[in-house]
Protein backbone atom coordinates (compact mmCIF):
# COMPACT_ATOMS: atom_id res chain seq x y z
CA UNK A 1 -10.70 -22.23 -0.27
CA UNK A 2 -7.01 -23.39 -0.24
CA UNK A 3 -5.51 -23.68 3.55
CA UNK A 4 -2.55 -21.21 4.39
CA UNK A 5 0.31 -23.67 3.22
CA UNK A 6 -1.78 -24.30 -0.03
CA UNK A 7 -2.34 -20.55 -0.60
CA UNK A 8 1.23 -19.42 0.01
CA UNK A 9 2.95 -22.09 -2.78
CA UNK A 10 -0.13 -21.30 -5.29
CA UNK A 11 0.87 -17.45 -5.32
CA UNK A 12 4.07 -17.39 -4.07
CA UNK A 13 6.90 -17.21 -6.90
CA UNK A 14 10.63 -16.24 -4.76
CA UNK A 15 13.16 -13.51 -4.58
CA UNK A 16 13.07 -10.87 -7.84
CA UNK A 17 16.58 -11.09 -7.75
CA UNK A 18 16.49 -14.19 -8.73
CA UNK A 19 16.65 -13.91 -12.75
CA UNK A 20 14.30 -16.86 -13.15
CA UNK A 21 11.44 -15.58 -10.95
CA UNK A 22 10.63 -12.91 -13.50
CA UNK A 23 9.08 -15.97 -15.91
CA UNK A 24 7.72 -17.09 -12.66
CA UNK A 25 5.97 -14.03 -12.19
CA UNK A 26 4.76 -13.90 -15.83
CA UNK A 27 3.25 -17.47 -15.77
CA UNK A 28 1.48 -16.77 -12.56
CA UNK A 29 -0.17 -13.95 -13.54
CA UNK A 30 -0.86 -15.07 -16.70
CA UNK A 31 -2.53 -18.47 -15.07
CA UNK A 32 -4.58 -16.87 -11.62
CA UNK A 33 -3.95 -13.19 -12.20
CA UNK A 34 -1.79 -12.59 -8.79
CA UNK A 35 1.60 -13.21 -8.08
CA UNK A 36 3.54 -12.17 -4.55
CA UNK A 37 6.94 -12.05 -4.10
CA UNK A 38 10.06 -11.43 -2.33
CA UNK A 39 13.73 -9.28 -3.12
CA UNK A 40 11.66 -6.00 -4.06
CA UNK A 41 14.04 -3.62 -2.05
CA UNK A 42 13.99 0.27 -3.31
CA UNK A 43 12.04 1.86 -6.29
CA UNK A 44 14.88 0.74 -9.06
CA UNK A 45 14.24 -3.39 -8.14
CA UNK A 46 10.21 -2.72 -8.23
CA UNK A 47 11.22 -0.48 -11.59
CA UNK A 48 13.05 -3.36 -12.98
CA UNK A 49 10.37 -6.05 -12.44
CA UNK A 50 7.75 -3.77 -13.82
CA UNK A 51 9.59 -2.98 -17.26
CA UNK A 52 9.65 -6.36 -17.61
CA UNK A 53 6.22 -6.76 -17.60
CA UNK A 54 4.25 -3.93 -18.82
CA UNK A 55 3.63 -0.47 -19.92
CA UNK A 56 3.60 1.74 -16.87
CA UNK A 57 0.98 4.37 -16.84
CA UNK A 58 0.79 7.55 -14.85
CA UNK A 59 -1.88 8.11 -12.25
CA UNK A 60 -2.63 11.66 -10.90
CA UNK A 61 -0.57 10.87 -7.60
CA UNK A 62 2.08 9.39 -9.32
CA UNK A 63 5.98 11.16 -9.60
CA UNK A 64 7.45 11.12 -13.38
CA UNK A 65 8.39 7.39 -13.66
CA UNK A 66 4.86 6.49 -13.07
CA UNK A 67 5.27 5.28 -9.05
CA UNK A 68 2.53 6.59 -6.49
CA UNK A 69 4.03 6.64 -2.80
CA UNK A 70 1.56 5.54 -0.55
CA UNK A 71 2.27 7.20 3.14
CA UNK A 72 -0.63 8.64 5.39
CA UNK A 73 -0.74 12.04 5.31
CA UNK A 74 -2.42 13.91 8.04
CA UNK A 75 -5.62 16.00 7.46
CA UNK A 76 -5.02 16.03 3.84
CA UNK A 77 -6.26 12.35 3.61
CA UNK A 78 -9.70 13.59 4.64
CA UNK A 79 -10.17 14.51 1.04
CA UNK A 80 -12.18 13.15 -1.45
CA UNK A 81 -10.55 9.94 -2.75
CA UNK A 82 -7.88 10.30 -0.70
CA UNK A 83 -8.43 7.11 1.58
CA UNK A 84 -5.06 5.23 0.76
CA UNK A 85 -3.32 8.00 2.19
CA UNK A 86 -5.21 7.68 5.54
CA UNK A 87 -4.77 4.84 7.94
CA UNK A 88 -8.02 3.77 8.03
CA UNK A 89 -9.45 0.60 6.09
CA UNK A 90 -9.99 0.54 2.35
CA UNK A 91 -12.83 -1.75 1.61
CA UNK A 92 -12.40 -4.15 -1.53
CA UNK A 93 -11.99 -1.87 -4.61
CA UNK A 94 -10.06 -2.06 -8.10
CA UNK A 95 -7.97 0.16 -9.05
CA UNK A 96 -9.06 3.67 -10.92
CA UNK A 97 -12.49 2.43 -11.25
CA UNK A 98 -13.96 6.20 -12.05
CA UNK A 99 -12.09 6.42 -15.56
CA UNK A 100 -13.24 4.81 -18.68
CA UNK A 101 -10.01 1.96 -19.36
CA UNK A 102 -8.61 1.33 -15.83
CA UNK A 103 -4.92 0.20 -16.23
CA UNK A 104 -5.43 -3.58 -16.00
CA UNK A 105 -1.92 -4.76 -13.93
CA UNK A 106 -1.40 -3.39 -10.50
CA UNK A 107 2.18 -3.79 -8.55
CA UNK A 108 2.46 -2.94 -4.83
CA UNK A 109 5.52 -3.45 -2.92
CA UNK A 110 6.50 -2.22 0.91
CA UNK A 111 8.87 -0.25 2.01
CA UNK A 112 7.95 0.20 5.47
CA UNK A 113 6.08 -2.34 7.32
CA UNK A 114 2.93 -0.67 9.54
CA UNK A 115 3.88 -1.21 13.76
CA UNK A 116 0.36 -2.79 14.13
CA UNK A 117 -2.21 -3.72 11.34
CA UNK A 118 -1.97 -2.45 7.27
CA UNK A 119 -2.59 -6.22 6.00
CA UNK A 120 -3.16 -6.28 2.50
CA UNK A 121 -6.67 -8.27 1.13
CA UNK A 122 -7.03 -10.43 -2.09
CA UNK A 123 -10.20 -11.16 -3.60
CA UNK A 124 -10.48 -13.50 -6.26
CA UNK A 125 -13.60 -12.23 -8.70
CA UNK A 126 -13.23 -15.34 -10.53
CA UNK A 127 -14.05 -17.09 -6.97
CA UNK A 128 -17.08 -14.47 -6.47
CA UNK A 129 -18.52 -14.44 -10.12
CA UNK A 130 -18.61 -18.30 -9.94
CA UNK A 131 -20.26 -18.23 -6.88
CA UNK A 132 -22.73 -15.56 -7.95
CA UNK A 133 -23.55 -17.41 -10.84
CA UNK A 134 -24.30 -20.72 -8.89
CA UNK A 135 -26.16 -19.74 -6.36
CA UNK A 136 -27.90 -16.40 -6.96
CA UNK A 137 -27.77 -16.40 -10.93
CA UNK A 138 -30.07 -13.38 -11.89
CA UNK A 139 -27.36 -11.00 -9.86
CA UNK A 140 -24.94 -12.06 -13.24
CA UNK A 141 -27.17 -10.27 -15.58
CA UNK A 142 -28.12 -7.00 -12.54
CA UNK A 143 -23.95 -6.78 -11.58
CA UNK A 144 -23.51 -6.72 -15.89
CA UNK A 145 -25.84 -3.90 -16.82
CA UNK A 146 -24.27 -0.52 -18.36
CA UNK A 147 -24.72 2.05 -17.15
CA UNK A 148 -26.20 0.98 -13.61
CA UNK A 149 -23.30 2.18 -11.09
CA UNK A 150 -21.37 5.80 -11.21
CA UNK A 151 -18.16 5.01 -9.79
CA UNK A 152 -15.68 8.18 -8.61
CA UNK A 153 -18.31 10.66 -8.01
CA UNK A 154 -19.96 13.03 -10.53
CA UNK A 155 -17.36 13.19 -13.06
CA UNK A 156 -16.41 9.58 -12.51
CA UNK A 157 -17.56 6.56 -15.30
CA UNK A 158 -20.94 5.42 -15.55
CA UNK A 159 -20.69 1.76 -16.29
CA UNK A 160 -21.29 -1.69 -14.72
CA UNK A 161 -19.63 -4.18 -11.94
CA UNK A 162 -18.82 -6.66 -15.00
CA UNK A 163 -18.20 -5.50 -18.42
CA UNK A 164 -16.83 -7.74 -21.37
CA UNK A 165 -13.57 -6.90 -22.29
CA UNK A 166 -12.67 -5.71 -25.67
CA UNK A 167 -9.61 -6.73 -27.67
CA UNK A 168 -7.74 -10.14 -28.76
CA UNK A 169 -7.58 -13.23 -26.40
CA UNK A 170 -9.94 -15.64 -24.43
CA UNK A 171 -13.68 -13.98 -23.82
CA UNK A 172 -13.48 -12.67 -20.43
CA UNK A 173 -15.05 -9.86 -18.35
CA UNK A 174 -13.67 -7.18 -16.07
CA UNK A 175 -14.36 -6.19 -12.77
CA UNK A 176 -15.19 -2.88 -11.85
CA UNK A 177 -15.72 -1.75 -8.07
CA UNK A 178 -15.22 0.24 -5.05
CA UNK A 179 -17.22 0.53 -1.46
CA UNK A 180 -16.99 3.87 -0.30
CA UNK A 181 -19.04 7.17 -0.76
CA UNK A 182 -18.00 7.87 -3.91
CA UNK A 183 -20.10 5.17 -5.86
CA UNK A 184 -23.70 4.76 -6.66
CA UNK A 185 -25.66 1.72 -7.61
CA UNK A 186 -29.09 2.00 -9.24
CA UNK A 187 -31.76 -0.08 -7.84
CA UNK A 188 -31.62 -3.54 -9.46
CA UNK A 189 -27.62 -3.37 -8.77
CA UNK A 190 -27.95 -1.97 -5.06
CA UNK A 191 -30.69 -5.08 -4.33
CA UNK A 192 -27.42 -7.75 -5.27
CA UNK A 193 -24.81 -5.58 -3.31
CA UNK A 194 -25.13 -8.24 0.09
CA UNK A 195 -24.80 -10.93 -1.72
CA UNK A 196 -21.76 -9.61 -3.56
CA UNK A 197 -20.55 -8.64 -0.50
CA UNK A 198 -20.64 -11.66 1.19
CA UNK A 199 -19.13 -13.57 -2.08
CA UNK A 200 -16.21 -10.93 -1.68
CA UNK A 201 -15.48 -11.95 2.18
CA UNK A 202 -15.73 -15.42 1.52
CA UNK A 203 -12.93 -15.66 -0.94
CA UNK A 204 -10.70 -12.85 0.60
CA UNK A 205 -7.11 -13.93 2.04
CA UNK A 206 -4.74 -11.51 3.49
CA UNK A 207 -1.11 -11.04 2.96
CA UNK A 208 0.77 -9.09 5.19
CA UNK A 209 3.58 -7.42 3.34
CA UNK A 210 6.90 -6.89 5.02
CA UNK A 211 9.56 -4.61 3.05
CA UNK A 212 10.90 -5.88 0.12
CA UNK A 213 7.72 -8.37 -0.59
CA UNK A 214 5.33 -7.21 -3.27
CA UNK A 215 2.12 -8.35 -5.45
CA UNK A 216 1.84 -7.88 -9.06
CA UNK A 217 -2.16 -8.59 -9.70
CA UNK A 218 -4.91 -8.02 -12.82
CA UNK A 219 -6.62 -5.01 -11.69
CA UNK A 220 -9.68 -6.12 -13.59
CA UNK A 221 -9.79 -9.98 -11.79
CA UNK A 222 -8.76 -9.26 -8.56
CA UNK A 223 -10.24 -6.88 -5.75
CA UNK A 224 -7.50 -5.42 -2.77
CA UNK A 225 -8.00 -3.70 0.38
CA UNK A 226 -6.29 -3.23 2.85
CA UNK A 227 -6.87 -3.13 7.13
CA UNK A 228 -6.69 -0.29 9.59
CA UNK A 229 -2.99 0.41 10.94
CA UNK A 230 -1.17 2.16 13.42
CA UNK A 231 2.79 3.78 12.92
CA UNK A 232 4.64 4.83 9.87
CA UNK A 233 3.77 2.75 6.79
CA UNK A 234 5.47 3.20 2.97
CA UNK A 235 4.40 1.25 0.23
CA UNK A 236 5.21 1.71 -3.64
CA UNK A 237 2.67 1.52 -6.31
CA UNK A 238 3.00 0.97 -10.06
CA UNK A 239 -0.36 0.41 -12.76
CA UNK A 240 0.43 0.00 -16.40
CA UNK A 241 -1.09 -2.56 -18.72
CA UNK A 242 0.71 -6.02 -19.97
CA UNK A 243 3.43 -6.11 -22.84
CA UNK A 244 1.65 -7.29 -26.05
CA UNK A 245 4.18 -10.22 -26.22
CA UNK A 246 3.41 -12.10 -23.16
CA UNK A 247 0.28 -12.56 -23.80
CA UNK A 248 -0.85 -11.78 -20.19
CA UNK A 249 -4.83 -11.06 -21.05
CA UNK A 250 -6.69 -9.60 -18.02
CA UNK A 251 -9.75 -10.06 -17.11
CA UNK A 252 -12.01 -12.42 -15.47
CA UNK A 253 -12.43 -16.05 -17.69
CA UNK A 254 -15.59 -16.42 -18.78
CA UNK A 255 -15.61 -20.25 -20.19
CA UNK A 256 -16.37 -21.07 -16.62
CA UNK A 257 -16.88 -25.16 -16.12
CA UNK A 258 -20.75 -25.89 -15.59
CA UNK A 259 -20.08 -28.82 -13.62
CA UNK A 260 -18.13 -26.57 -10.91
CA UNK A 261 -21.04 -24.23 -10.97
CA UNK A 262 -23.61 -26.87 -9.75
CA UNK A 263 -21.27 -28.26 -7.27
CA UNK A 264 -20.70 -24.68 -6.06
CA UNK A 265 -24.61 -24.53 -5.79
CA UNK A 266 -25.03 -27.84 -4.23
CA UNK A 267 -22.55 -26.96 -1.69
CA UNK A 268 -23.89 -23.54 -0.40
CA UNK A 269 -27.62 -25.58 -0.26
CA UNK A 270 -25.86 -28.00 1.45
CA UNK A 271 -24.34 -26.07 4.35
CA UNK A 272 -27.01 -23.51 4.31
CA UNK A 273 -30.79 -23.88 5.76
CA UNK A 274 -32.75 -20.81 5.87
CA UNK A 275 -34.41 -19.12 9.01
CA UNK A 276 -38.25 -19.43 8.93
CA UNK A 277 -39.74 -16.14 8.72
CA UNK A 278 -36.75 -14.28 8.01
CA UNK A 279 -35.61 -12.11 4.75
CA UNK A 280 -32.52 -13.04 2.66
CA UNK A 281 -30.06 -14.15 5.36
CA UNK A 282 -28.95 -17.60 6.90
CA UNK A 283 -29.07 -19.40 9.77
CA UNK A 284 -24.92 -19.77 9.63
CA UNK A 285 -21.62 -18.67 7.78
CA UNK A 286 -19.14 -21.28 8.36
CA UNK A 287 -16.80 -18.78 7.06
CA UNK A 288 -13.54 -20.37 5.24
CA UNK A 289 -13.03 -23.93 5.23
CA UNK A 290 -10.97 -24.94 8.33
CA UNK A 291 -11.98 -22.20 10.55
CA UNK A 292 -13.93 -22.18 13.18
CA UNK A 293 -17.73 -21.75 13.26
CA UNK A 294 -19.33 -18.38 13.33
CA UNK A 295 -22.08 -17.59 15.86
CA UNK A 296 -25.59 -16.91 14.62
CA UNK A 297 -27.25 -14.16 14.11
CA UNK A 298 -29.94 -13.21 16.40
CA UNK A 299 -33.37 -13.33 15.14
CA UNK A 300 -34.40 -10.15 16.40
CA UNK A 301 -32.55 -7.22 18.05
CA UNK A 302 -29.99 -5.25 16.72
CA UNK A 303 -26.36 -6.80 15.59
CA UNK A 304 -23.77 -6.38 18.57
CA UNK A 305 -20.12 -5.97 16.11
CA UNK A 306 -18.13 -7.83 15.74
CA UNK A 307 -19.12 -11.14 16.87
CA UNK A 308 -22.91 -10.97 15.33
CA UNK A 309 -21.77 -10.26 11.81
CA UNK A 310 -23.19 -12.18 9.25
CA UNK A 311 -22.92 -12.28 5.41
CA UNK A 312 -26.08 -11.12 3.08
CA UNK A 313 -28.51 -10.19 5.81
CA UNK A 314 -29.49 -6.31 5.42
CA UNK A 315 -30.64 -4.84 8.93
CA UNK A 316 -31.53 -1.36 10.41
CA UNK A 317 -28.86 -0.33 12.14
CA UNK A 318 -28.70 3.36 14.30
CA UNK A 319 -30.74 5.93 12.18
CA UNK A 320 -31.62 3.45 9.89
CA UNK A 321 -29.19 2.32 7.73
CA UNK A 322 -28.74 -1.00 6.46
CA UNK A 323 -25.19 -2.38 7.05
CA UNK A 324 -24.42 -5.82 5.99
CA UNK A 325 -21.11 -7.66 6.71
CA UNK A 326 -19.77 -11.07 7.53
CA UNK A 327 -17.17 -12.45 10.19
CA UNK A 328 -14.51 -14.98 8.21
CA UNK A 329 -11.60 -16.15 9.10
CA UNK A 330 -8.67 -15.19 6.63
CA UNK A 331 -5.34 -16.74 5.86
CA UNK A 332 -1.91 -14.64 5.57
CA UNK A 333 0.18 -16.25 2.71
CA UNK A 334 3.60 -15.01 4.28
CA UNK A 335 3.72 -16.61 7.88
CA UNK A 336 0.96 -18.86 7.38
CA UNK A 337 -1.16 -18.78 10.26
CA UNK A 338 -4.45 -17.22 10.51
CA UNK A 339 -5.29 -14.07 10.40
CA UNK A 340 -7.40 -11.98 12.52
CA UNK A 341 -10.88 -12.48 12.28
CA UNK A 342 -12.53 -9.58 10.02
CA UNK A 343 -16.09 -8.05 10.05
CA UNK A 344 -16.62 -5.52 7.78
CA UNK A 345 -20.20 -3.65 8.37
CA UNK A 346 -20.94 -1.62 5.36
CA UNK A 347 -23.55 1.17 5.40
CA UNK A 348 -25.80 1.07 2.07
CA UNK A 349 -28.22 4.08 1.48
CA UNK A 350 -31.62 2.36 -0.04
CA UNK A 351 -30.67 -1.14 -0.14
CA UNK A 352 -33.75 -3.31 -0.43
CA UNK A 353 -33.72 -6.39 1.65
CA UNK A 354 -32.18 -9.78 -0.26
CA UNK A 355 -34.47 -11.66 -1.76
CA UNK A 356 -35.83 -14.74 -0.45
CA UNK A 357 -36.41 -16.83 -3.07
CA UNK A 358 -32.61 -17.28 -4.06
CA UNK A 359 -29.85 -19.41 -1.42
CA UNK A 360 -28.08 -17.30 0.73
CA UNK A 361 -24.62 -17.97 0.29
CA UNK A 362 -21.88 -18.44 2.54
C-alpha cells in the first residue's frame, strides 16, 4: 500500500476547470479505475465533466438530468435501502448491485462538507482479488459462482461477487457487492465472506471530500463507503456508463502477473504465524504498511471494540452472532495525514468459521 503522499499524486488529477484535466481524468480512469479531483463547484461543472465522459443513466432517486442528491433525511432514511440518506456508515458496496447491468462509472462530488466525520472509502478490488487469489485461492472460484448471493432483497439480482464481463476489450471481471441486510450469501460464499472482508480493509484509503472535490470511479473495480457523520452534509451523484470512444473498459483486469501473486502469498506467510489451537484467524494484522502495530486478539473471551478487532477471525458475539472486522490504519489523499483508525464489526447470520488450512491474511 502506497503512503499518503504516494496515494494523493497516483489519483489525484487537478482543478476541472482546468481544460486539460478532463484527459487527465480520462487516462486515470482508464489506467486504475479512480480519479479525484478538484474545481467541481455546482451541478452544471459536475454536469460538464460527466458529458464528457459518459452516458448518464437515471437511478430511481435521481431528478431529470440523471443527478441523485445525497442529504440525510430524517425518519425517512430508516427505509429499506435508504442508508445513504442516513448519517450512519455505509459499509463497502458498489453501486446498484440488485439490478441485472449496474451502470459501470460512478461520479460523486460535495457540496457541503459534514461538521464532523462523512469520509469517503476506496477499495481497490483489483488489490483484494489479487490478494484472494494468492493467499486463499479456492475463495476465487466460491466469490465467482452464479447464482450464489441475492443482492437488493427479494426482487433484487441473483448473481455472484465476480462475474466476467461481457462485451469488447481486455478479459476482465466485475465486482458485485454490498454489506448490509439486504444481501444473502449461500453457504460456500458466506464461509469466504471474513476473508473478503479483511482483503477489503486492508486495501481501503479514505478521502475526505471538501466542496468542490469529487471522484469519478469504475463502479464494477472499485468498492466506496463512506463513515458516520454529524451536521448538514450535500453531496452530488451521477452513474452512467463510458463513451464508446474512449475506450474506458470497466471492470476488474484479469491478466493478473503470476509473479506478483506469489510474492503477495509469500508476504502474508511471511508476516503471518498462526495461533495454535485456534480457527481461521492470526496471531497479528499489521494493518497498512507504515502504521502502527495492531494489538492481538485475545485467545479467549469476548472482543472488547474497537481496540480488539481483528481481520478474518469469526467469533460469538452477544446472542450469538458472528461479527468479524479488522482495525487498519487508513490514509486521506487530500491533507495527507492519517486517518482515524477504523474497525468495522460486521454481523453475519450462519457464517461458518474460516478455514484453517488456508493463510490468514492481513
Amino acid at each position: 500500500m502506497a503512503t499518503a503522499t504516494a496515494l494523493s499524486t497516483l489519483y489525484r488529477v487537478g482543478d476541472v476547470a482546468d481544460p486539460p484535466t478532463a484527459e487527465k481524468v480520462r487516462h486515470q480512469v482508464r489506467s486504475d479505475g479512480l480519479a479525484l479531483f478538484d474545481g467541481a463547484h455546482g451541478i452544471e461543472a459536475m454536469l460538464a465533466l460527466a458529458k464528457q465522459m459518459m452516458y448518464i443513466t437515471a437511478h430511481p432517486d435521481s431528478d431529470d438530468r440523471g443527478i441523485t442528491t445525497i442529504v440525510e433525511l430524517g425518519p425517512a432514511a430508516n427505509q429499506p435501502n435508504a442508508g445513504g440518506f442516513s448519517r450512519r456508515e455505509l459499509m463497502p458496496h458498489t453501486d446498484r448491485s440488485g439490478v441485472p447491468d449496474p451502470p459501470s462509472l460512478m461520479m460523486l462530488t460535495c457540496a457541503v462538507q459534514a461538521r464532523v466525520g462523512g469520509a469517503s472509502r476506496f477499495t481497490n478490488g483489483l488489490a483484494v482479488r489479487d490478494q484472494l487469489a494468492a493467499t486463499c485461492p479456492e475463495s476465487r472460484q466460491a466469490l465467482s459462482r452464479a447464482r450464489s448471493a441475492l443482492f437488493g432483497g427479494a426482487a433484487g439480482h441473483l448473481g455472484a461477487v465476480f462475474t466476467p464481463v461481457a462485451g469488447p476489450g481486455p478479459a476482465r471481471l466485475a465486482i458485485r457487492l454490498r454489506l448490509d441486510d439486504l444481501v444473502s450469501f449461500s453457504p460456500e460464499v458466506a464461509e469466504w465472506i471474513p476473508q473478503l472482508i479483511a482483503s477489503i480493509h486492508r486495501h481501503t484509503f479514505t478521502a475526505t471530500l471538501e466542496p468542490g472535490q469529487g471522484v469519478l470511479l469504475d463502479n464494477h473495480r472499485w468498492l466506496h463507503a463512506r463513515d458516520t457523520f454529524e451536521g448538514p452534509r450535500q453531496l452530488y451523484r451521477l452513474l452512467g456508463n463510458p463513451l464508446p470512444s474512449l475506450a474506458m473498459y470497466a471492470g476488474i483486469p484479469v491478466g493478473a502477473d503470476s509473479d506478483r501473486l506469489k510474492q503477495i502469498a509469500n508476504d502474508a506467510q511471511r508476516r503471518v504465524a498462526p495461533v495454535p489451537g485456534t480457527v481461521g484467524h492470526h496471531r497479528h494484522s499489521p494493518g497498512l504498511p507504515g502504521s502502527p502495530a495492531q494489538d492481538r486478539w485475545p485467545r479467549t473471551g469476548r472482543p472488547v471494540w474497537p481496540h480488539a478487532c481483528r481481520a478474518g477471525r469469526v467469533h460469538s458475539h452477544g446472542g450469538g452472532l458472528p461479527v468479524t472486522g479488522q482495525a487498519v490504519t487508513t490514509w486521506d489523499v487530500f491533507t495527507g495525514s492519517p486517518a482515524l483508525p477504523l474497525c468495522r464489526p460486521v454481523p453475519w447470520p450462519n457464517l461458518r468459521p474460516c478455514a484453517p488450512r488456508y493463510p490468514a491474511m492481513t
